[in-house]
C-alpha atoms as a PDB file:
ATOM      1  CA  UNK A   1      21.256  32.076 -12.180  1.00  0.00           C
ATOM      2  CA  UNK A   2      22.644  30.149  -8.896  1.00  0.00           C
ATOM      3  CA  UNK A   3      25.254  27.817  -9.635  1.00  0.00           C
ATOM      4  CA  UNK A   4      26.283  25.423  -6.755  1.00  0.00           C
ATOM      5  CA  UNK A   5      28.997  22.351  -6.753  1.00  0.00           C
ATOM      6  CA  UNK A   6      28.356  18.874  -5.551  1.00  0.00           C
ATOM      7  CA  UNK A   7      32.024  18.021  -6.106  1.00  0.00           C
ATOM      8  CA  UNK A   8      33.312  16.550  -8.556  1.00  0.00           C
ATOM      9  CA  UNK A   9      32.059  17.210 -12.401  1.00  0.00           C
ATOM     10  CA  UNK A  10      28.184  17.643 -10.578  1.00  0.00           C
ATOM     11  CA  UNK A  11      26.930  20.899 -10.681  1.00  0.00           C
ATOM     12  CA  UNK A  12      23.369  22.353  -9.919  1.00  0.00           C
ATOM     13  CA  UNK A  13      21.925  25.315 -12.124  1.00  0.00           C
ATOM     14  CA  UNK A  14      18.894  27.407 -11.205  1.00  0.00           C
ATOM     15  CA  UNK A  15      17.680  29.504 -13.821  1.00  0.00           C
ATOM     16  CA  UNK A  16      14.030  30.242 -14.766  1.00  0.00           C
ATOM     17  CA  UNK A  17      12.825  28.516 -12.266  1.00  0.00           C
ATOM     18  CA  UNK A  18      14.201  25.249 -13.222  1.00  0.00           C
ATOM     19  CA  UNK A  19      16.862  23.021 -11.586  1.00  0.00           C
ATOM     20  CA  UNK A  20      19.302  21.435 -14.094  1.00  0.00           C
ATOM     21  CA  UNK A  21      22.010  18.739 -12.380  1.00  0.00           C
ATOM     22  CA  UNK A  22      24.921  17.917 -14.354  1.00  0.00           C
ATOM     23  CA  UNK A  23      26.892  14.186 -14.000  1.00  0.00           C
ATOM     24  CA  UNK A  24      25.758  13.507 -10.625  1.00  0.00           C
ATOM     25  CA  UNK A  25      27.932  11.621  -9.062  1.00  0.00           C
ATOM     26  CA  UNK A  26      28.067  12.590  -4.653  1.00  0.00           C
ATOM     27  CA  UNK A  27      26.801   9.080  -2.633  1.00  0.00           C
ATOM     28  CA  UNK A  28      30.770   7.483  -4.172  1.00  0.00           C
ATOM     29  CA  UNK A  29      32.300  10.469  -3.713  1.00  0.00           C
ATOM     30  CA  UNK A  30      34.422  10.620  -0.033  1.00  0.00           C
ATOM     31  CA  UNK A  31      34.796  14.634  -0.480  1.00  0.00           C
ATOM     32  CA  UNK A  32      31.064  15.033  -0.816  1.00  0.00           C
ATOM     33  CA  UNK A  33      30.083  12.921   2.213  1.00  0.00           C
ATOM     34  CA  UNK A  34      28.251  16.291   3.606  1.00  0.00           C
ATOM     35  CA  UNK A  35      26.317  16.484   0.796  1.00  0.00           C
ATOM     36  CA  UNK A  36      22.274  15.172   1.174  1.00  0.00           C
ATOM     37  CA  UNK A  37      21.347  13.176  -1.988  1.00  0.00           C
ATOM     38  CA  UNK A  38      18.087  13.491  -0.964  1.00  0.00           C
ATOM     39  CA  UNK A  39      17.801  17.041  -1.025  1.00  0.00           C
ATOM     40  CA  UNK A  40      19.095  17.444  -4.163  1.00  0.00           C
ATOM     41  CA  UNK A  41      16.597  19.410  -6.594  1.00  0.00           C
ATOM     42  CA  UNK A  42      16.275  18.357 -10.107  1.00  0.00           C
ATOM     43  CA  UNK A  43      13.867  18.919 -12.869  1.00  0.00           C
ATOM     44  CA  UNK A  44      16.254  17.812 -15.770  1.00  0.00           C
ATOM     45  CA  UNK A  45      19.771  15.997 -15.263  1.00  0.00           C
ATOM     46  CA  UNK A  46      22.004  16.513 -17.542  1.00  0.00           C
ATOM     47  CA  UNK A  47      24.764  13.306 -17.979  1.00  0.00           C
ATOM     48  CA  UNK A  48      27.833  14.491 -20.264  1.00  0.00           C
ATOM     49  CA  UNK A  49      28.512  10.549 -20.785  1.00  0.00           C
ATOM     50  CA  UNK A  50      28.437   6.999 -19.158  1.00  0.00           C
ATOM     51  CA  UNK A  51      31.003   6.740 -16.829  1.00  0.00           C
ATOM     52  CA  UNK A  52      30.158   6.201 -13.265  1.00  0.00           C
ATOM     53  CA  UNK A  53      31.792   8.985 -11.508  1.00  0.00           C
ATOM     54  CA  UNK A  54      29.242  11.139 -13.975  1.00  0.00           C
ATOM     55  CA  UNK A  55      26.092   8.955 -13.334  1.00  0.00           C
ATOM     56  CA  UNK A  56      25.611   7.083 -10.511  1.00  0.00           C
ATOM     57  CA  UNK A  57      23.000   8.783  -8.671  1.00  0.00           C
ATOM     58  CA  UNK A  58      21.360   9.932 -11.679  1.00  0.00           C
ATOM     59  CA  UNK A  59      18.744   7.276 -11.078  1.00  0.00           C
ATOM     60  CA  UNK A  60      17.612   7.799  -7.595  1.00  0.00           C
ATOM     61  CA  UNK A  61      17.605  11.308  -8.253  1.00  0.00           C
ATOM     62  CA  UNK A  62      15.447  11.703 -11.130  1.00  0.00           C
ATOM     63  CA  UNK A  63      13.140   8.634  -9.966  1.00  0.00           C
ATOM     64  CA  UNK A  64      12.856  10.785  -6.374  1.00  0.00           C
ATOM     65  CA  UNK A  65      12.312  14.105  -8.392  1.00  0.00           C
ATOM     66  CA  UNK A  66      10.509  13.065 -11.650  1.00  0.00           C
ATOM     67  CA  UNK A  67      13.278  14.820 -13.757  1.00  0.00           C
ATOM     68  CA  UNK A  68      13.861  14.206 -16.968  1.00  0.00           C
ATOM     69  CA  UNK A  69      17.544  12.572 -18.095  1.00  0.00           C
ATOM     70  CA  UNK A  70      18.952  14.562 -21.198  1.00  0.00           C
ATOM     71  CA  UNK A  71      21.832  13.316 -22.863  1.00  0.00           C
ATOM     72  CA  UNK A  72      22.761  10.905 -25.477  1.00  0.00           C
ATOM     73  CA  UNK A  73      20.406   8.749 -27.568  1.00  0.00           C
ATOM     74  CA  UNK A  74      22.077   5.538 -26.395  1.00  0.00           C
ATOM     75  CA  UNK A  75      22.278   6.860 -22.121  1.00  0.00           C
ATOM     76  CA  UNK A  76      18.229   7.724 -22.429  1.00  0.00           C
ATOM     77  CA  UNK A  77      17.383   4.572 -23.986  1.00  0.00           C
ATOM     78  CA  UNK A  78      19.533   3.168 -21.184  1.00  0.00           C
ATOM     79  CA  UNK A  79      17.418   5.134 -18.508  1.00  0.00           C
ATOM     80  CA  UNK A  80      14.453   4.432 -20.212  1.00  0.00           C
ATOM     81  CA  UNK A  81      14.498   0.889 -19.394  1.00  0.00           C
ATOM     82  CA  UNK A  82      14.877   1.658 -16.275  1.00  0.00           C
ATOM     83  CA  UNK A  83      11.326   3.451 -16.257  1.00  0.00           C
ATOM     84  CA  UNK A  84      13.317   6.943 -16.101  1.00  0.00           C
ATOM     85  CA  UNK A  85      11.871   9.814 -18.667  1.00  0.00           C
ATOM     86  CA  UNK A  86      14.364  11.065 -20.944  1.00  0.00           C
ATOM     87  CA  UNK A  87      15.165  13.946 -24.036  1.00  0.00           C
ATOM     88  CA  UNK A  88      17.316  11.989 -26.330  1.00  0.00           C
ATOM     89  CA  UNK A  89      20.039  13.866 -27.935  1.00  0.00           C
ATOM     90  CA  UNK A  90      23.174  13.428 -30.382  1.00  0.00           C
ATOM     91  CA  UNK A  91      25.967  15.712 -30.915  1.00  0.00           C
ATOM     92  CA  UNK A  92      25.656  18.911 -33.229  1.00  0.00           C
ATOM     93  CA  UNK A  93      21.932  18.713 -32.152  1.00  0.00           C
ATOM     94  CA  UNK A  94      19.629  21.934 -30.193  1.00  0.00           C
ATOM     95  CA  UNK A  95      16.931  21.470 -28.227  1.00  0.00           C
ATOM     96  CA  UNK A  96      14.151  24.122 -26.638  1.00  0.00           C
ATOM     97  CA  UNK A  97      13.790  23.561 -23.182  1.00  0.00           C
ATOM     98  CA  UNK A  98      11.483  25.659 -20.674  1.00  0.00           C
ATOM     99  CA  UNK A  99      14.629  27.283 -18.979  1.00  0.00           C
ATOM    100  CA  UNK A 100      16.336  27.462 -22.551  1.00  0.00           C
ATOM    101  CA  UNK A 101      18.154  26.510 -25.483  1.00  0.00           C
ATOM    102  CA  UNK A 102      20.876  23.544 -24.925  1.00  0.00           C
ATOM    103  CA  UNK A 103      23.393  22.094 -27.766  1.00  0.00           C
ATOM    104  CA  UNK A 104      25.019  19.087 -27.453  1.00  0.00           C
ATOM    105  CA  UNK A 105      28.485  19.688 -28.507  1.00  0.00           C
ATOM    106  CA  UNK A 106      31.339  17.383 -29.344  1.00  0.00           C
ATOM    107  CA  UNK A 107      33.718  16.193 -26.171  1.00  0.00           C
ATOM    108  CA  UNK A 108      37.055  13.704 -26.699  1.00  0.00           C
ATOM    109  CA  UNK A 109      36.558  11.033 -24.247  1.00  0.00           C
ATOM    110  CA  UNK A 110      35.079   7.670 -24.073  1.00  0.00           C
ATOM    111  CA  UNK A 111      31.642   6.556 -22.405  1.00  0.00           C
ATOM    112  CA  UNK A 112      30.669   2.823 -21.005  1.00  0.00           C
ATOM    113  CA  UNK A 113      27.387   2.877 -18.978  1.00  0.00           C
ATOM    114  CA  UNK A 114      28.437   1.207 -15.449  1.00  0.00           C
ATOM    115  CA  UNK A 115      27.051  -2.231 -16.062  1.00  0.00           C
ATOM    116  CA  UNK A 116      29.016  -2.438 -19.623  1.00  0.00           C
ATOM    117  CA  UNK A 117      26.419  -1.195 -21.875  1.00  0.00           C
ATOM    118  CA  UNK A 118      27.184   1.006 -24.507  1.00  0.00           C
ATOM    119  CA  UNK A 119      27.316   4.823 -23.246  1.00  0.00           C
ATOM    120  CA  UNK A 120      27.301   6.353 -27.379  1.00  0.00           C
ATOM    121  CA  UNK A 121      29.246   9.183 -27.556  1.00  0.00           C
ATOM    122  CA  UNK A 122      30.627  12.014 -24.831  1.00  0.00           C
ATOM    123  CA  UNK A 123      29.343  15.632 -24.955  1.00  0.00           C
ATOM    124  CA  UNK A 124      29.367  18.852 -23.466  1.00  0.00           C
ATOM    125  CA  UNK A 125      26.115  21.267 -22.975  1.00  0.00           C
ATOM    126  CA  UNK A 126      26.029  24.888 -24.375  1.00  0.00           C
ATOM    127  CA  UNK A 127      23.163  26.123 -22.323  1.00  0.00           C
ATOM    128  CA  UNK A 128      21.471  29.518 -23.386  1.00  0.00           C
ATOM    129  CA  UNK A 129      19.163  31.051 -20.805  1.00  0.00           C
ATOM    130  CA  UNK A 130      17.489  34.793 -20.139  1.00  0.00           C
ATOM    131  CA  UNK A 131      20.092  34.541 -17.804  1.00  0.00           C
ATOM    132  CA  UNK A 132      23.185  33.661 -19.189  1.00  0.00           C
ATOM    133  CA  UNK A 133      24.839  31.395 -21.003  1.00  0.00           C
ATOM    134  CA  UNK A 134      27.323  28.797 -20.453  1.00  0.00           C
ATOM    135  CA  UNK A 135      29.363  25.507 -21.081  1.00  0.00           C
ATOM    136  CA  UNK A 136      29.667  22.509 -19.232  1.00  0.00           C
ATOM    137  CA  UNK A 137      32.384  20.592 -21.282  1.00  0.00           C
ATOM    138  CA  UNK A 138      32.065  17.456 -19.854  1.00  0.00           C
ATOM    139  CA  UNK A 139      35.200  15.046 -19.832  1.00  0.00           C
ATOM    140  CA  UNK A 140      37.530  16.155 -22.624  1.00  0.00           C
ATOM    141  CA  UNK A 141      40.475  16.659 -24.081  1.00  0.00           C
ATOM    142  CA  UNK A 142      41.632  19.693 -25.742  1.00  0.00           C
ATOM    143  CA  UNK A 143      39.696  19.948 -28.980  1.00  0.00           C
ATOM    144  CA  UNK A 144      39.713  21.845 -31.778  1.00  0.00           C
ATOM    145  CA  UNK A 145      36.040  21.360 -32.151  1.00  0.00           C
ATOM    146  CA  UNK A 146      35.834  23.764 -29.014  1.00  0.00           C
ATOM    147  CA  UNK A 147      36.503  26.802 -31.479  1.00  0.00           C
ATOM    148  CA  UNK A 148      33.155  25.772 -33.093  1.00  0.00           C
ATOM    149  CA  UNK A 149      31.579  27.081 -30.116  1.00  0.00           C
ATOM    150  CA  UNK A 150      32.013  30.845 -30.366  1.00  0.00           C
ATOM    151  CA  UNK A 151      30.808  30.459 -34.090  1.00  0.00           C
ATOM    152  CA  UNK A 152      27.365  28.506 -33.667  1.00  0.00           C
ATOM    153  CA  UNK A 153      26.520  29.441 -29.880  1.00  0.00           C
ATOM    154  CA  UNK A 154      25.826  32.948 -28.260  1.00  0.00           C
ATOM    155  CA  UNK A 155      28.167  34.417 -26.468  1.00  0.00           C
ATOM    156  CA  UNK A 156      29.191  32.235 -23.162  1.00  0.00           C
ATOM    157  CA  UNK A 157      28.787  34.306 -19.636  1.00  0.00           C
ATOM    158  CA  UNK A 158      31.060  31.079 -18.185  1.00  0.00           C
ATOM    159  CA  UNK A 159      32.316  27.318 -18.655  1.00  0.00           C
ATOM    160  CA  UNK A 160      32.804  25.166 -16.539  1.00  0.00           C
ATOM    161  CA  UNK A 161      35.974  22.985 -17.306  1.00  0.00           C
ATOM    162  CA  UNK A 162      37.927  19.593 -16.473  1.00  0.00           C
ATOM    163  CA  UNK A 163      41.484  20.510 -15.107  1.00  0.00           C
ATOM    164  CA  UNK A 164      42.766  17.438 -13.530  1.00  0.00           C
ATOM    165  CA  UNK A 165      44.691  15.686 -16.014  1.00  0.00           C
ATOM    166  CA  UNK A 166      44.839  12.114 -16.587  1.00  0.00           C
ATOM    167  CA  UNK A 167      41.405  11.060 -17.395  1.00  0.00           C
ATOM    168  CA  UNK A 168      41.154  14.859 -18.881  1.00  0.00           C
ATOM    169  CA  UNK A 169      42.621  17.691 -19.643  1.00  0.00           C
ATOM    170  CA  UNK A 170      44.672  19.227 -17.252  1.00  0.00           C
ATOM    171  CA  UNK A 171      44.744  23.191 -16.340  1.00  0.00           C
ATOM    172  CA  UNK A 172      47.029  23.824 -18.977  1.00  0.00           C
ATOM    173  CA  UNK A 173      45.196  23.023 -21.886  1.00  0.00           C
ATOM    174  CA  UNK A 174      42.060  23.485 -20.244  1.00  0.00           C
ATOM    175  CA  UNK A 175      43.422  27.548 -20.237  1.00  0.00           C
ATOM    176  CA  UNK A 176      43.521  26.698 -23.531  1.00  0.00           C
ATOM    177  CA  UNK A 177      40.118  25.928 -24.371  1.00  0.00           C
ATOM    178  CA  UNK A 178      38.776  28.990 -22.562  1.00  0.00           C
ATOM    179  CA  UNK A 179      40.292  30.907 -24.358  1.00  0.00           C
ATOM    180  CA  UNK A 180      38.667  29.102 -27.497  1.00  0.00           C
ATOM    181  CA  UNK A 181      35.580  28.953 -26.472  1.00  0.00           C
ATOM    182  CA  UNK A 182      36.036  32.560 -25.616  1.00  0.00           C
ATOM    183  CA  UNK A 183      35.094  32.170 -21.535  1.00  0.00           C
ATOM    184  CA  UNK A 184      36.681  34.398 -19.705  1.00  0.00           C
ATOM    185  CA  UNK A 185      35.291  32.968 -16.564  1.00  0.00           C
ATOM    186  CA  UNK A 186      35.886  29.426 -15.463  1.00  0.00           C
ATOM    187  CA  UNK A 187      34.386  27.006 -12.609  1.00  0.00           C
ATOM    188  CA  UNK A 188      36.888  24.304 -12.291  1.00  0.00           C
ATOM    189  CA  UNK A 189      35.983  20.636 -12.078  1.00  0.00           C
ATOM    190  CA  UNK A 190      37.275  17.318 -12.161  1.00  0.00           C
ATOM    191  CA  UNK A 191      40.250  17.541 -10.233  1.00  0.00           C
ATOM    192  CA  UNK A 192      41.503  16.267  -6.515  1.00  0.00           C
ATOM    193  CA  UNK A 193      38.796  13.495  -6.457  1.00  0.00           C
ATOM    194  CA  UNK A 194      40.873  10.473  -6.768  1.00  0.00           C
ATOM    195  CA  UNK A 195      44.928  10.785  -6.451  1.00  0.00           C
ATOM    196  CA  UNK A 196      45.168  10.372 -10.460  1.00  0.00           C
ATOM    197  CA  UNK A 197      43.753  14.228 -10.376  1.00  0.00           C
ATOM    198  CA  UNK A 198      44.931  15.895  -7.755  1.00  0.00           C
ATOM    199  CA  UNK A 199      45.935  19.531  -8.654  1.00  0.00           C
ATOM    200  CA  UNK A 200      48.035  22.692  -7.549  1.00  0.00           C
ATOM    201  CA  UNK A 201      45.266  24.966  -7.688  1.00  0.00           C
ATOM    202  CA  UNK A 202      47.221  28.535  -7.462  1.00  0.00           C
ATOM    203  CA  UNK A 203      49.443  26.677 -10.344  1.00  0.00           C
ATOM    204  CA  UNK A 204      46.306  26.238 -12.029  1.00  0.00           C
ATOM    205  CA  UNK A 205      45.222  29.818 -11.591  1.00  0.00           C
ATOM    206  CA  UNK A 206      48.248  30.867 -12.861  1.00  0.00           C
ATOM    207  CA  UNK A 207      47.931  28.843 -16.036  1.00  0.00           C
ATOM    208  CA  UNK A 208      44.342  30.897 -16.424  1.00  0.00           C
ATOM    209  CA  UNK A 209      45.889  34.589 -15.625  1.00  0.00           C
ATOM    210  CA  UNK A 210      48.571  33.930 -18.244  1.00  0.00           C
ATOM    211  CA  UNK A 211      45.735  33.997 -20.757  1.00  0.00           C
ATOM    212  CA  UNK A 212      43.670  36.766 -18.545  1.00  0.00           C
ATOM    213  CA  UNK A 213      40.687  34.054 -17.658  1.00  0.00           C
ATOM    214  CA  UNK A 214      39.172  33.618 -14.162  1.00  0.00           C
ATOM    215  CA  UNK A 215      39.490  30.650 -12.760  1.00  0.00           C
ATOM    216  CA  UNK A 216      37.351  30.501  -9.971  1.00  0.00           C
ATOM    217  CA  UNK A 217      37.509  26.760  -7.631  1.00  0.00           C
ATOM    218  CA  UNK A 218      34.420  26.386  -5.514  1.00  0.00           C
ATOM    219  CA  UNK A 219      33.864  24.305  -2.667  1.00  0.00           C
ATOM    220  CA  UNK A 220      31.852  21.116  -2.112  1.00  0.00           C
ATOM    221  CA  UNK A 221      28.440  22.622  -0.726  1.00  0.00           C
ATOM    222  CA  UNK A 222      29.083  26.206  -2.214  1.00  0.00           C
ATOM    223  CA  UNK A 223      26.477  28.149  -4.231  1.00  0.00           C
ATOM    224  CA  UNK A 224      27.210  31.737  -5.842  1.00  0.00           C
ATOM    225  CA  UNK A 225      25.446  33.369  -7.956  1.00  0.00           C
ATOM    226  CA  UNK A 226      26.770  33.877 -11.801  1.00  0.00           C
ATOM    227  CA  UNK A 227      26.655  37.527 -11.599  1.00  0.00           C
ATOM    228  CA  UNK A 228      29.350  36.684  -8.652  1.00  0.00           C
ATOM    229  CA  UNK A 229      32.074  34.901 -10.695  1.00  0.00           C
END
């Protein structure tokens, strides 16, 4: 599985074959002015919720590629309009995809699709592949629904986590929730974007090796492999 970062909360994931892209949001983002839109593979886009630092270029993408949106009832419908294909979801609920099995689980946030239409409710993604498995949380605060995860999911290989605070969680409690979902490997996200989220990041690490988790922060551009965290 190849994992690489877009900046942001985006995040590309290769596995089987496929190309998932989570919350893409790189043609408004100044720290991901390197990054080629265009060039972006994509056979399914994942959108944690409506905001428009987690969808913007969902649409150009997926119209350019042909992938299909997954997310929310109320975001697919949105999309759908828009003549983009869609896998309409709701939280609790599992799905068998070609690459694998993906849950939509519960995130604390709110969600307003960018022209003020209703965005239904934030999620995470519980992905399990041949793989490996893994969460993308999404924005969220610290939630106790997070120790449902260990109980109805397989065991996670890695999450990948807000820490910037503010409109999230922030490292702290984001330490927190790895530990509850039982990750002991972590991709940060969310953070140094805008000045509202700008981190410490060995303060952050700290915060993680207090509770013995990894937290790894990749850069802009970067792709690893998940056997490499």
């Amino acid at each position: 599985m190849k994992i690489t970062f877009y900046g942001h909360a985006c995040f590309g994931v290769e596995v089987a074959g496929q190309h998932l892209l989570f919350d893409p949001f790189i043609s408004g983002n100044e720290l991901a002015k390197d990054i080629d839109l265009e060039t972006i593979p994509a056979d399914y886009i994942l959108l944690s919720h409506g905001h428009e630092d987690h969808v913007l270029d969902a649409e150009v993408i997926a119209k350019r590629t042909g992938a299909k949106v997954v997310s929310i009832f109320e975001i697919v419908s949105w999309y759908g309009a828009k003549g983009v294909d869609g896998h309409p979801m709701n939280i609790g609920g599992v799905w068998k995809f070609p690459f694998g099995t993906v849950k939509f689980v519960t995130a604390n946030h709110s969600s307003t699709l960018p022209d003020g239409s209703n965005g239904g409710v934030p999620g995470g993604f519980v992905c399990e592949t041949a793989e490996g498995n893994f969460y993308f949380a999404g924005d969220t605060s610290l939630t106790l629904d997070m120790k449902l995860i260990p109980i109805t999911c397989a065991p996670l290989d890695f999450a990948i986590l807000p820490i910037g605070d503010n409109f999230t969680m922030g490292f702290n409690d984001a330490a927190i929730a790895a530990e509850w979902v039982e990750a002991k490997k972590v991709i940060a996200c969310h953070y140094d974007t805008f000045g509202y989220i700008v981190v410490d990041r060995d303060e952050a690490k700290r915060a993680f090796a207090k509770r013995a988790i990894d937290l790894r922060f990749l850069n802009i551009g970067q792709t690893i492999n998940s056997k490499d965290l």
